[in-house]
PDB file of N, CA and C in Angstrom:
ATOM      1  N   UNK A   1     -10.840   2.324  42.372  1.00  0.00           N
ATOM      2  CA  UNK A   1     -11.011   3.557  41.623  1.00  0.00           C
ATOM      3  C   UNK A   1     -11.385   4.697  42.585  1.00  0.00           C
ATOM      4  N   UNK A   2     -10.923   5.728  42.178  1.00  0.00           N
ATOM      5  CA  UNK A   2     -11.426   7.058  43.338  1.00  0.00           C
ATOM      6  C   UNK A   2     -12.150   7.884  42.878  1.00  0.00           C
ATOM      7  N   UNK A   3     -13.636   7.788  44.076  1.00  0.00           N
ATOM      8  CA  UNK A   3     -14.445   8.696  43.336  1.00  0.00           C
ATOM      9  C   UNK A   3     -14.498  10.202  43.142  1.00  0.00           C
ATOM     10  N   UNK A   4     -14.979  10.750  42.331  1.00  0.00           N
ATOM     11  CA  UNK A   4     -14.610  12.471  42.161  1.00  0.00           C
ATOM     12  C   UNK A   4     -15.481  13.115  43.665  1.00  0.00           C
ATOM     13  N   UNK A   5     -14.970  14.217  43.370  1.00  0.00           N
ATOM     14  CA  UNK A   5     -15.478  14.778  44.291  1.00  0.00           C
ATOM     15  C   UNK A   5     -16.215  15.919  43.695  1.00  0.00           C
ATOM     16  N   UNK A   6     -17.601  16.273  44.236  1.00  0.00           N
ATOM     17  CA  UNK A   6     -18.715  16.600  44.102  1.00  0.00           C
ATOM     18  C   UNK A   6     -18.473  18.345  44.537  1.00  0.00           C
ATOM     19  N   UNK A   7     -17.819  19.239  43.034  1.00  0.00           N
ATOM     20  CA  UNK A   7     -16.878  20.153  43.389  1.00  0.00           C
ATOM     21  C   UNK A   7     -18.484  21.522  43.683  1.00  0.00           C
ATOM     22  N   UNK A   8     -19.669  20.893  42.770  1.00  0.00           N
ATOM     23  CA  UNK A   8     -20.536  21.540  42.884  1.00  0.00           C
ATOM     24  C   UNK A   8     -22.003  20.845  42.288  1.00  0.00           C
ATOM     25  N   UNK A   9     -23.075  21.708  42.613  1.00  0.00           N
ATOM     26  CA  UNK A   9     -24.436  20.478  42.222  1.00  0.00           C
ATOM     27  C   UNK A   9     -25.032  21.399  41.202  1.00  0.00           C
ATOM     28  N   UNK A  10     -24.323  22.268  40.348  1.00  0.00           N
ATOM     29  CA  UNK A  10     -24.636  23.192  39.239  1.00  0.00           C
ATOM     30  C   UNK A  10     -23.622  23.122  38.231  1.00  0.00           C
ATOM     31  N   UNK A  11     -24.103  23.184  36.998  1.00  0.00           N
ATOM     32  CA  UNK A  11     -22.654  23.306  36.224  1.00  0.00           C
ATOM     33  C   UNK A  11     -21.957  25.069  36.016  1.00  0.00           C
ATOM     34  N   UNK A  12     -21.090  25.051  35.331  1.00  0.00           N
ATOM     35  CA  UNK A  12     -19.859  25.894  35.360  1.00  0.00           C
ATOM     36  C   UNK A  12     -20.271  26.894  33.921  1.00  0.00           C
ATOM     37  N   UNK A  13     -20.972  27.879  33.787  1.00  0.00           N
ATOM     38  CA  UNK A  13     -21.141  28.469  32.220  1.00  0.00           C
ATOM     39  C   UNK A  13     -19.598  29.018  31.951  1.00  0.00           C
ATOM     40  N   UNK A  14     -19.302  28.962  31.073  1.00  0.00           N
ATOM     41  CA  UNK A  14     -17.711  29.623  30.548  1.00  0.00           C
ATOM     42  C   UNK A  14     -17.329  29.954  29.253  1.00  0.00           C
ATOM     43  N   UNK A  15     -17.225  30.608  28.817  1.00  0.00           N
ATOM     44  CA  UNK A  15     -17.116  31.530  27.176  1.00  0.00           C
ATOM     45  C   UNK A  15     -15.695  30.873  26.550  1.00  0.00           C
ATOM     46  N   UNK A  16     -15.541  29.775  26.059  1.00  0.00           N
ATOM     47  CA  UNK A  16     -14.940  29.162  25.202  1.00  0.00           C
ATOM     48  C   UNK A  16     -14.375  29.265  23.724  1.00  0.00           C
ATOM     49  N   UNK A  17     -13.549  30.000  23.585  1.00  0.00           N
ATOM     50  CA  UNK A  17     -12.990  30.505  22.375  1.00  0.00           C
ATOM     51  C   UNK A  17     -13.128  28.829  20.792  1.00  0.00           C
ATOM     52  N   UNK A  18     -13.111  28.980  19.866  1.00  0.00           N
ATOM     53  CA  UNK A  18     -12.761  28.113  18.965  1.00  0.00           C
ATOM     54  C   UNK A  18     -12.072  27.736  18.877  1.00  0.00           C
ATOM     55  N   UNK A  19     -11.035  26.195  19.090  1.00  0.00           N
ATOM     56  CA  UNK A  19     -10.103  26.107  18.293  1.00  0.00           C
ATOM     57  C   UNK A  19      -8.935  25.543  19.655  1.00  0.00           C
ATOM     58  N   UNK A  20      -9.480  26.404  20.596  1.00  0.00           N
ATOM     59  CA  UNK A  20      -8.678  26.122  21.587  1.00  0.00           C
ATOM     60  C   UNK A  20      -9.070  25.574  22.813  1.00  0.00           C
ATOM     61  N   UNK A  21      -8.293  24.863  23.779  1.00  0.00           N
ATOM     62  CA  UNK A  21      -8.205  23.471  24.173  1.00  0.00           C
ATOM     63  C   UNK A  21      -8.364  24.054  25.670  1.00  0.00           C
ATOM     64  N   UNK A  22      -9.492  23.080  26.302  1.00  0.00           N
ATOM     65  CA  UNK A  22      -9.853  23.472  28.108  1.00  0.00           C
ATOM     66  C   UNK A  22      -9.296  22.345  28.595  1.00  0.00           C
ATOM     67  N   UNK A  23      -8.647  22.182  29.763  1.00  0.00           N
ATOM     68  CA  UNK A  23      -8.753  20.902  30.415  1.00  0.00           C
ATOM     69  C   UNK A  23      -9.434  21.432  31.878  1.00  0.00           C
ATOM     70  N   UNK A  24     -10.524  20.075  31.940  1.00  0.00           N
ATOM     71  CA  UNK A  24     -11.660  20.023  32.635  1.00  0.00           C
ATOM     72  C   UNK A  24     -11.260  19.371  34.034  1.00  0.00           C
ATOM     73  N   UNK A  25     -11.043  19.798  34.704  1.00  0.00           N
ATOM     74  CA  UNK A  25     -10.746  18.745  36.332  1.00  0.00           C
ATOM     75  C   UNK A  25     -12.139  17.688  36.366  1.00  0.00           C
ATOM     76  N   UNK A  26     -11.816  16.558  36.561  1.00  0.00           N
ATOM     77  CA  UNK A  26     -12.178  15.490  36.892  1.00  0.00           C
ATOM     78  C   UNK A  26     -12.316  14.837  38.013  1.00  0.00           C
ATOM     79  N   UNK A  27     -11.479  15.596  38.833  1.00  0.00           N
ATOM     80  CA  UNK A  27     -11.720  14.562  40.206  1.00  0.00           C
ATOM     81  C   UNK A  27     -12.176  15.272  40.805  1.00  0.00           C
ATOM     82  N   UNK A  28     -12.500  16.634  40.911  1.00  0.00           N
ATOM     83  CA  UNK A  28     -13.757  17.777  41.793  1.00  0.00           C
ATOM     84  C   UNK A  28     -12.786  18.470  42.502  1.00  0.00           C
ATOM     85  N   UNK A  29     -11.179  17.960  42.887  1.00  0.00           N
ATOM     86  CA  UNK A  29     -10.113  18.603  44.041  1.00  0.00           C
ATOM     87  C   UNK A  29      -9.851  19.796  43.728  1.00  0.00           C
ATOM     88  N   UNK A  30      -9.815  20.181  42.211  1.00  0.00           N
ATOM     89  CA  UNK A  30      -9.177  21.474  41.359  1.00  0.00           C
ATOM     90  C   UNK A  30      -9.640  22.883  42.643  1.00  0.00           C
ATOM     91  N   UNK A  31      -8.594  23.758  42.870  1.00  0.00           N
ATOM     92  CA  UNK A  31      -9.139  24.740  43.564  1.00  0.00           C
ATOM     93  C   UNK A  31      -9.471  26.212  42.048  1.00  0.00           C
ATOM     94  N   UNK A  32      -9.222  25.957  41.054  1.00  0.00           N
ATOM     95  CA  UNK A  32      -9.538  27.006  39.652  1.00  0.00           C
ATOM     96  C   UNK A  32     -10.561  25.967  39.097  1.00  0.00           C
ATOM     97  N   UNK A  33     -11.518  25.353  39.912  1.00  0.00           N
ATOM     98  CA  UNK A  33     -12.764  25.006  38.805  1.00  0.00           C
ATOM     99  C   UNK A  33     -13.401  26.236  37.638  1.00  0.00           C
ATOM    100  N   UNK A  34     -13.788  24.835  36.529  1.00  0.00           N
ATOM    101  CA  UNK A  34     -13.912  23.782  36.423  1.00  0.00           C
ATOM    102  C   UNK A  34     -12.601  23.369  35.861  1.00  0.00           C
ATOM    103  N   UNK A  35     -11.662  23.594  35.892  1.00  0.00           N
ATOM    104  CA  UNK A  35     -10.273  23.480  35.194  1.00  0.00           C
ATOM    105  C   UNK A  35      -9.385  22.832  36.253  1.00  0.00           C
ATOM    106  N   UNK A  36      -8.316  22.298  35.695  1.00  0.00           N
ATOM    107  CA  UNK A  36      -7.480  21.047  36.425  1.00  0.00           C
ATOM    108  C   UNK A  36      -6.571  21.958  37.037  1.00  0.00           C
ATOM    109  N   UNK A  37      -6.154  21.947  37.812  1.00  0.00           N
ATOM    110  CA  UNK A  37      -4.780  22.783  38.425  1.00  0.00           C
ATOM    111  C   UNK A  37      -4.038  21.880  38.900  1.00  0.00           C
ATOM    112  N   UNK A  38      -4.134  20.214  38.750  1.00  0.00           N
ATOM    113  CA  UNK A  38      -2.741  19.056  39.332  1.00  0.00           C
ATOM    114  C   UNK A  38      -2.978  18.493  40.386  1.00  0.00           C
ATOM    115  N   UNK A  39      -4.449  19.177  41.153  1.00  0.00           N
ATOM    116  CA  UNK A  39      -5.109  18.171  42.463  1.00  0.00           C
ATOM    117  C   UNK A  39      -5.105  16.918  42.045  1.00  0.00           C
ATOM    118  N   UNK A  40      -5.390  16.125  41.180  1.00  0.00           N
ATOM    119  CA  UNK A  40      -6.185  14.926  40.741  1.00  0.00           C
ATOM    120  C   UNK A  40      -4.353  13.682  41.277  1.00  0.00           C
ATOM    121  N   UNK A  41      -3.368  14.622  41.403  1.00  0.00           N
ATOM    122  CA  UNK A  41      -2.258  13.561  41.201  1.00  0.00           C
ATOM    123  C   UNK A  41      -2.854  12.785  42.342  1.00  0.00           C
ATOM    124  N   UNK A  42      -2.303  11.605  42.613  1.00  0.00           N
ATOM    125  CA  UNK A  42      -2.323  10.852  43.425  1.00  0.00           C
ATOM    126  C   UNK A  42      -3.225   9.569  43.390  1.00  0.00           C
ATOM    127  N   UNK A  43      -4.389  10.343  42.536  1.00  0.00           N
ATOM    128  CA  UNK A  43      -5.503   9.733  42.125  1.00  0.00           C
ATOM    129  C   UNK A  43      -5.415   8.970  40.556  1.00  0.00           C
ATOM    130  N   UNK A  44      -6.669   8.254  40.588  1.00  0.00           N
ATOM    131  CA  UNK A  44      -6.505   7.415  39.075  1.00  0.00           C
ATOM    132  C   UNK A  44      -7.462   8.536  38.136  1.00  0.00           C
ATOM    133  N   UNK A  45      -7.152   9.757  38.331  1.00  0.00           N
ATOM    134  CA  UNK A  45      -8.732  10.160  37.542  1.00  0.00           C
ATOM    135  C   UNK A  45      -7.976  11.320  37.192  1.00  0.00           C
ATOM    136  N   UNK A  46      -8.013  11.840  35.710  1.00  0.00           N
ATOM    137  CA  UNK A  46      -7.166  12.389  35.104  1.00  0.00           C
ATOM    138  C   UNK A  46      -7.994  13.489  34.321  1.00  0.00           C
ATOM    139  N   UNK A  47      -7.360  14.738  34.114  1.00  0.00           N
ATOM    140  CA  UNK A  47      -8.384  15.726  33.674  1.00  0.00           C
ATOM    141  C   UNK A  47      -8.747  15.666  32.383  1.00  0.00           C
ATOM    142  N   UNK A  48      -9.843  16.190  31.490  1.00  0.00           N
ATOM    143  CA  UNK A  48     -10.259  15.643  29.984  1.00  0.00           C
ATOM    144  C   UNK A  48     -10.028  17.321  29.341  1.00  0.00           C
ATOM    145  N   UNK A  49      -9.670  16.520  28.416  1.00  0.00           N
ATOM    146  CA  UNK A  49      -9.259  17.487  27.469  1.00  0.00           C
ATOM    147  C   UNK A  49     -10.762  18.213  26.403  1.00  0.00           C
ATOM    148  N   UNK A  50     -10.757  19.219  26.646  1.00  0.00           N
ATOM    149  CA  UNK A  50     -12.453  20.070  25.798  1.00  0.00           C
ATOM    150  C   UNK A  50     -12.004  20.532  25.053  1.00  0.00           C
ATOM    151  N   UNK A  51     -11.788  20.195  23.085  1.00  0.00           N
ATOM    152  CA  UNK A  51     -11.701  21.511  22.405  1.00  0.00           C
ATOM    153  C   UNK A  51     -12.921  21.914  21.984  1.00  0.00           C
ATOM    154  N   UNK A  52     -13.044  23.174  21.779  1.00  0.00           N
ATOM    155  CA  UNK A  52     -13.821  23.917  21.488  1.00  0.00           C
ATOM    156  C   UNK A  52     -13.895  23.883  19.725  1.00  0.00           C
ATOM    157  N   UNK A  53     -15.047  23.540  19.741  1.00  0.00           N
ATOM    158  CA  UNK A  53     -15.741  23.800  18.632  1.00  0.00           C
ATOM    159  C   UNK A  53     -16.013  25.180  17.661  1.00  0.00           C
ATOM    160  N   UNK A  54     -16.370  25.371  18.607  1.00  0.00           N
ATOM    161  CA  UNK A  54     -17.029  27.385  18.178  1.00  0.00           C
ATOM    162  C   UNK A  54     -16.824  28.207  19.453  1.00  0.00           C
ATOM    163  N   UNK A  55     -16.739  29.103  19.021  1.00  0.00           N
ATOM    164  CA  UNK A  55     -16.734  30.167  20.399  1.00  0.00           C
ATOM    165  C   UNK A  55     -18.241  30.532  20.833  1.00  0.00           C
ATOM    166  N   UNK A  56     -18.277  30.660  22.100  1.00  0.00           N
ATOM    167  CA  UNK A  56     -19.707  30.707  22.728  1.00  0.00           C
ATOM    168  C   UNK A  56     -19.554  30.148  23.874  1.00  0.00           C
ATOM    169  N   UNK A  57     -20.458  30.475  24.913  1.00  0.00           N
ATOM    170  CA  UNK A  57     -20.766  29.878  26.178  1.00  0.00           C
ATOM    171  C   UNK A  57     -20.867  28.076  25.987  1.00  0.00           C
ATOM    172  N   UNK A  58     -20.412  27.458  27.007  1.00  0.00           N
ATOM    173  CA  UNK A  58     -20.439  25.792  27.143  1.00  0.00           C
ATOM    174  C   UNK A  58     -21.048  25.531  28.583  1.00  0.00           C
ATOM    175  N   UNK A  59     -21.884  24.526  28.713  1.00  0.00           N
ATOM    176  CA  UNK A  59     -21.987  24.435  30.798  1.00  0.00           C
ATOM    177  C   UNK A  59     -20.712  23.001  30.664  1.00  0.00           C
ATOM    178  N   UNK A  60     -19.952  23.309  31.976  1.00  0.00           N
ATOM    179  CA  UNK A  60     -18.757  22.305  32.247  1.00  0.00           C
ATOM    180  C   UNK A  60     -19.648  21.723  33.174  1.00  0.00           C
ATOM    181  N   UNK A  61     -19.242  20.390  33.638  1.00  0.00           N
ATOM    182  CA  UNK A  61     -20.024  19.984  34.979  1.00  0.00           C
ATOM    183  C   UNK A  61     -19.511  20.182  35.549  1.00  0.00           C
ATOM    184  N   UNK A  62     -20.125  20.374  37.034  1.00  0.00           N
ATOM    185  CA  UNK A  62     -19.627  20.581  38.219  1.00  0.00           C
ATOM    186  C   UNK A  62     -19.484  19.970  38.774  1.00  0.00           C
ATOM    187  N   UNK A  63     -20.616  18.667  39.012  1.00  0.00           N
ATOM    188  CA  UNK A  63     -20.751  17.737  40.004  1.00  0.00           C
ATOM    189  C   UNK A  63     -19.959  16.549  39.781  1.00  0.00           C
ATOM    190  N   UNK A  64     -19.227  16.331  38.406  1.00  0.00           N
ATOM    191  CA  UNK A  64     -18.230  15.406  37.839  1.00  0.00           C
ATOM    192  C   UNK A  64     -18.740  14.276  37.611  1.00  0.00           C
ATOM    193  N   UNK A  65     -20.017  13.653  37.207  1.00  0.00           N
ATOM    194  CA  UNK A  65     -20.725  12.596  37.278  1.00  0.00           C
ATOM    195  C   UNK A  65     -21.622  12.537  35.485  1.00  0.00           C
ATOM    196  N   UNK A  66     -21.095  13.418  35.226  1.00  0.00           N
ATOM    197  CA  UNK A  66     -21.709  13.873  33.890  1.00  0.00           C
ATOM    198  C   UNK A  66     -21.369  12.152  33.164  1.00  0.00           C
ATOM    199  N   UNK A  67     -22.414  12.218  32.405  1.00  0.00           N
ATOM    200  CA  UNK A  67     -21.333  11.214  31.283  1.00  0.00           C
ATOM    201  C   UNK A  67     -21.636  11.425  29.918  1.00  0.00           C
ATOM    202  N   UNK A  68     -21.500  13.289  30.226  1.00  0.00           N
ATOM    203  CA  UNK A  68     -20.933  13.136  28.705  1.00  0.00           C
ATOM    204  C   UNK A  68     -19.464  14.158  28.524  1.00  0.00           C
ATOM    205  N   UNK A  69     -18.965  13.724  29.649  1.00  0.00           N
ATOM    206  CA  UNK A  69     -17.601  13.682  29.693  1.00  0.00           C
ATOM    207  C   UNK A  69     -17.450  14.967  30.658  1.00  0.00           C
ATOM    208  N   UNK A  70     -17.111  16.077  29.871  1.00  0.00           N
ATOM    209  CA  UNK A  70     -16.568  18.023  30.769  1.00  0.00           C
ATOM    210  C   UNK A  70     -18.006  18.316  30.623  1.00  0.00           C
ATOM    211  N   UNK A  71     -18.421  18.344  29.692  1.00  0.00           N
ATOM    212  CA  UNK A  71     -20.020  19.267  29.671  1.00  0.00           C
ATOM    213  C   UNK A  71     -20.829  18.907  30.389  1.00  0.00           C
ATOM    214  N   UNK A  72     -22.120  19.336  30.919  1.00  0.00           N
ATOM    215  CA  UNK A  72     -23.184  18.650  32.059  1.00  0.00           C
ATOM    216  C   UNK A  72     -24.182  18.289  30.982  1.00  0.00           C
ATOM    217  N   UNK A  73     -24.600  17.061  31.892  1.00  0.00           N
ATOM    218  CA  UNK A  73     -25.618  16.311  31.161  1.00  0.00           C
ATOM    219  C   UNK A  73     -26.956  15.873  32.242  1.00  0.00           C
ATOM    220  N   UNK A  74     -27.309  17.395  33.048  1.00  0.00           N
ATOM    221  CA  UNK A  74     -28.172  17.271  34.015  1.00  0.00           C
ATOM    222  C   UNK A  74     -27.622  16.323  35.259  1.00  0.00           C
ATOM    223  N   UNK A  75     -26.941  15.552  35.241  1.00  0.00           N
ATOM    224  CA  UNK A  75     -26.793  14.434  36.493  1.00  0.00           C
ATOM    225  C   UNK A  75     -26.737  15.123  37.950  1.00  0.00           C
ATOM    226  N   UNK A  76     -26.126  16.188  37.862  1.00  0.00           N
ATOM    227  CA  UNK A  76     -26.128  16.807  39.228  1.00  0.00           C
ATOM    228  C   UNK A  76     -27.847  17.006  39.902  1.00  0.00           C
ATOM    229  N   UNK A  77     -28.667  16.439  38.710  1.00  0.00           N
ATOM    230  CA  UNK A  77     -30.413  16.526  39.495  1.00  0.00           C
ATOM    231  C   UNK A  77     -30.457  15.332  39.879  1.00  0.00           C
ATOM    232  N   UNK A  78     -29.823  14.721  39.972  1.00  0.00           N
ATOM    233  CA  UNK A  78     -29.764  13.147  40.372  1.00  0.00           C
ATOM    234  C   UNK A  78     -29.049  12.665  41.881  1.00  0.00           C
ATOM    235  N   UNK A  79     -28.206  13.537  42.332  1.00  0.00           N
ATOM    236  CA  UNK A  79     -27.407  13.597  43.457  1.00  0.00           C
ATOM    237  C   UNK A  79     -28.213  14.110  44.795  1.00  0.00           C
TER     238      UNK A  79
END
């Protein structure tokens, strides 16, 4: 398995419309973090799909270790 890469040790704040759909880079390579731009090919680690709930600010992770999937779940205090 290939591990992500550690694109940052903060998460990503980003104003997220309702309704409509983010994809989150996963493997940390993305050069348009936190969003996938097609780095990840090669790799087994595939970008996740975020719809948005409500419109409003979201934190994406940065550090890609989250597990609660695109959003941060503190882990980058752990690195």
């Amino acid at each position: 398995m290939t591990t992500p890469t550690i694109a940052q040790k903060s998460p990503y704040a980003v104003e997220v419309e309702e309704g409509k759909s983010y994809w989150w880079c996963a493997c940390g390579r993305s050069q348009n973090q936190p969003f996938c731009d097609g780095s990840h090919q090669g790799t087994d680690i595939s970008p996740v799909e975020y719809k948005a709930d409500k419109t409003g600010t979201v934190h994406f992770c940065g550090c890609k270790h989250s597990g609660k999937g695109a959003l941060c779940d503190g882990s980058h205090k752990k690195l």
